[in-house]
Every structure is written in C-alpha cells, then in structure tokens.
C-alpha atoms as a PDB file:
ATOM      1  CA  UNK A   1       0.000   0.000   0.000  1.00  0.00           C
ATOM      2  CA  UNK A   2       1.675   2.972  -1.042  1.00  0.00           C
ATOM      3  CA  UNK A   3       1.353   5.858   1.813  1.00  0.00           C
ATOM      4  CA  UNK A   4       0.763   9.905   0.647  1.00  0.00           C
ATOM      5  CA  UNK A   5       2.721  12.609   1.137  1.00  0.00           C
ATOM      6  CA  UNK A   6      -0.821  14.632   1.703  1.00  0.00           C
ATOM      7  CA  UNK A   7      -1.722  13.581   5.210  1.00  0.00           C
ATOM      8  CA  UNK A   8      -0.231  10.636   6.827  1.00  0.00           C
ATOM      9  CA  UNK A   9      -3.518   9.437   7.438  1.00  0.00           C
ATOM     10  CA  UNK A  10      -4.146   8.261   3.947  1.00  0.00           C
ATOM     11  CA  UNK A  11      -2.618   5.835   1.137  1.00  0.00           C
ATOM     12  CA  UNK A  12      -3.909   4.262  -2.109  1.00  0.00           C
ATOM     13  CA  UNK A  13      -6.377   1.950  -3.229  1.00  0.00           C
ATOM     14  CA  UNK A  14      -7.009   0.343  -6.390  1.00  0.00           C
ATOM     15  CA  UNK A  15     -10.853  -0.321  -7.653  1.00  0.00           C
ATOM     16  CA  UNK A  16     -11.847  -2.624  -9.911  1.00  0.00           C
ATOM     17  CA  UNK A  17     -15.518  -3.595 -11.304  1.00  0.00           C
ATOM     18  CA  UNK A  18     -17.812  -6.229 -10.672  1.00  0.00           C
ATOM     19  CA  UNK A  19     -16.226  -8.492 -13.597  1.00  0.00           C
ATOM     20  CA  UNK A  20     -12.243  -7.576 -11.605  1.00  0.00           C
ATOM     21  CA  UNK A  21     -11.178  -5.199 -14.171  1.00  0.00           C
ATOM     22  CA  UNK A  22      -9.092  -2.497 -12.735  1.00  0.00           C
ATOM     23  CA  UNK A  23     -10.743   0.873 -13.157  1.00  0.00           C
ATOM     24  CA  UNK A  24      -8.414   3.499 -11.169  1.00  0.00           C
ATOM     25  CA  UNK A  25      -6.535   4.205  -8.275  1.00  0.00           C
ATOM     26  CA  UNK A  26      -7.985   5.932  -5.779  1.00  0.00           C
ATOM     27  CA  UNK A  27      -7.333   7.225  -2.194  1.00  0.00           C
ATOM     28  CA  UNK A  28      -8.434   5.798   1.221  1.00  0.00           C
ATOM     29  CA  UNK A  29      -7.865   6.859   4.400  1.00  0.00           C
ATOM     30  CA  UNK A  30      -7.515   5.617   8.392  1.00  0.00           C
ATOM     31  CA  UNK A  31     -10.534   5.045  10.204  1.00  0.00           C
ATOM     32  CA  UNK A  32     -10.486   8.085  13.020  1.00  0.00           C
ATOM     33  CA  UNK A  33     -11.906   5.804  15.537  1.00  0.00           C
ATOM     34  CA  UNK A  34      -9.868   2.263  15.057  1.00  0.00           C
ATOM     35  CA  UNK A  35      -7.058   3.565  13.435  1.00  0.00           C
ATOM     36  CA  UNK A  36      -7.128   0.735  10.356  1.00  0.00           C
ATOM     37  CA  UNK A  37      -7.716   1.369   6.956  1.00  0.00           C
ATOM     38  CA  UNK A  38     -10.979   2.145   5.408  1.00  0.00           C
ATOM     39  CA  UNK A  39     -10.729   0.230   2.621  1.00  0.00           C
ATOM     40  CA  UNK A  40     -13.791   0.064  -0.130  1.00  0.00           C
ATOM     41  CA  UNK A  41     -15.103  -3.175  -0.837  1.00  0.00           C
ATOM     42  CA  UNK A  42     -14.202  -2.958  -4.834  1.00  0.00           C
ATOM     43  CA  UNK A  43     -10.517  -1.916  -3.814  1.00  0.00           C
ATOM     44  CA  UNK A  44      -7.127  -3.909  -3.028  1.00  0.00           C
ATOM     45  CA  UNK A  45      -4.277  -2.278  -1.737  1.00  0.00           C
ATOM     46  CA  UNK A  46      -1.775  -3.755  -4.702  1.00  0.00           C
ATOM     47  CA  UNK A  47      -1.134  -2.385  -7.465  1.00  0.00           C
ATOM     48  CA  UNK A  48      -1.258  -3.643 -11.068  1.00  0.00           C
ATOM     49  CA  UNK A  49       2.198  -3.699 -13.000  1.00  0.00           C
ATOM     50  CA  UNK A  50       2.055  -0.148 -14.415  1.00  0.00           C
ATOM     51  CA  UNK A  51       4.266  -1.521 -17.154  1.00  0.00           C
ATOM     52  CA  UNK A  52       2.198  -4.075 -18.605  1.00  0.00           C
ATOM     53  CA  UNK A  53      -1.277  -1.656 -18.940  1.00  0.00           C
ATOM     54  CA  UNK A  54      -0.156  -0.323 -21.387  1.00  0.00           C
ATOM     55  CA  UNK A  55      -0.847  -2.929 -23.790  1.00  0.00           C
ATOM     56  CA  UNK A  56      -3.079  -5.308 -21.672  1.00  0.00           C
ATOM     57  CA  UNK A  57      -6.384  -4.682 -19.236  1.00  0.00           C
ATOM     58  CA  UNK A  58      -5.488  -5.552 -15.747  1.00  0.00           C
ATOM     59  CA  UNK A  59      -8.201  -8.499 -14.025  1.00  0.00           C
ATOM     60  CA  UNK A  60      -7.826  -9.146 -10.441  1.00  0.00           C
ATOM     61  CA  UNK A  61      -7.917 -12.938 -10.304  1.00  0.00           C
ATOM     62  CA  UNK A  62     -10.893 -15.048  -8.008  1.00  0.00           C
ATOM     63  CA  UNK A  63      -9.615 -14.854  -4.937  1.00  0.00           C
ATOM     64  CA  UNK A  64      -8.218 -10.904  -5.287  1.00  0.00           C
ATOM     65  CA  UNK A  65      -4.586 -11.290  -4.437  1.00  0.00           C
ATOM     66  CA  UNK A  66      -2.881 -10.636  -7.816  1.00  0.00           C
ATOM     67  CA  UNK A  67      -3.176  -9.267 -11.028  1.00  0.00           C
ATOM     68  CA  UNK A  68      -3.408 -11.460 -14.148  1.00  0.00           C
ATOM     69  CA  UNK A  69      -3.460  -9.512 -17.881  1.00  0.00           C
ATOM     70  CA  UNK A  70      -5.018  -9.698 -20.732  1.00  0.00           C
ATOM     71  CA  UNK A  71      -3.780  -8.568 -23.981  1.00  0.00           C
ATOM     72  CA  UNK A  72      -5.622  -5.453 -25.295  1.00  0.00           C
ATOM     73  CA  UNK A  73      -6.656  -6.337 -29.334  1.00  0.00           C
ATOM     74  CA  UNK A  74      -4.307  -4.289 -31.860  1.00  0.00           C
ATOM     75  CA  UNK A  75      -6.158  -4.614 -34.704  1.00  0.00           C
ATOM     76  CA  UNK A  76      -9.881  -4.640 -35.885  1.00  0.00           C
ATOM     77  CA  UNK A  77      -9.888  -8.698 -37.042  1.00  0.00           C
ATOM     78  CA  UNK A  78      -8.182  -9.061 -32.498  1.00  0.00           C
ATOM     79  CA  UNK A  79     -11.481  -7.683 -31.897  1.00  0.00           C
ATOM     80  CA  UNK A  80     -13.220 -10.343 -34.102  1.00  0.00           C
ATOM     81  CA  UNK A  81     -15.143 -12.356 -31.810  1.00  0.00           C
ATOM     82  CA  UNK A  82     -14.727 -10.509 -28.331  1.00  0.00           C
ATOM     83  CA  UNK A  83     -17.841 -10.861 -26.453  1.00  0.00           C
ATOM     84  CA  UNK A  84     -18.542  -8.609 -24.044  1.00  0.00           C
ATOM     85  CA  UNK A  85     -20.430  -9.395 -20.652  1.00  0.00           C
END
C-alpha cells in the first residue's frame, strides 16, 4: 500500500468492477476511531504492473490477491469475436 505525502492518514487503493477489471486508483484513508484502513469493498491495496497496462487490461484474479493480464486487441480482425459481458 503505497502511503501519501498529503496527510499521513491516507494511502492508495485500487478499484476494480464487478467483472475484476481495474478501473483506477484511488485514495483511502484511516478510520479516526480504530485507526485501520478504510478500505472500499471494490478496492485492493496492490497495485497492477504499471508496465504491462499499457498494452493489456489488468483483471484481479478469483480470490483478489494478484493481477493477471489480458492482452488489449491491436487490430480490428483481435477484436473479431470478443464478447462482451
């Protein structure tokens, strides 16, 4: 979990949707009261390899403890066949 420079009382998340695809990072923060991290439901606290989404779509896998990729089509005839859910 990478900590911010903004307030120590905050680091950043990473959401993803309801099919794992990572959308963003985002920030969280410490719950006042406990102290632990408030973290969102459709967040993990690892991030996906910066490197590789560039040319693939980060999926968190099952059990949401690592990143798997999958190559993002090129070309129109890649596309050929994609289904989308």
């Amino acid at each position: 979990m990478e900590k911010n420079d903004i307030m120590t009382n905050t680091a950043t998340a990473y959401s993803f949707d309801e099919h794992g695809h990572f959308k963003c990072a985002t920030m969280i923060m410490n719950d006042p009261i406990s102290g632990e991290m408030l973290i969102p439901a459709d967040c993990v606290t690892f991030a996906p390899d910066e490197k590789k989404l560039k040319t693939s779509w980060a999926v968190l896998n099952d059990t949401r403890t690592k990143w798997t990729y999958q190559q993002k089509p090129t070309t129109a005839a890649e596309c050929a066949g994609i289904k989308v859910k």
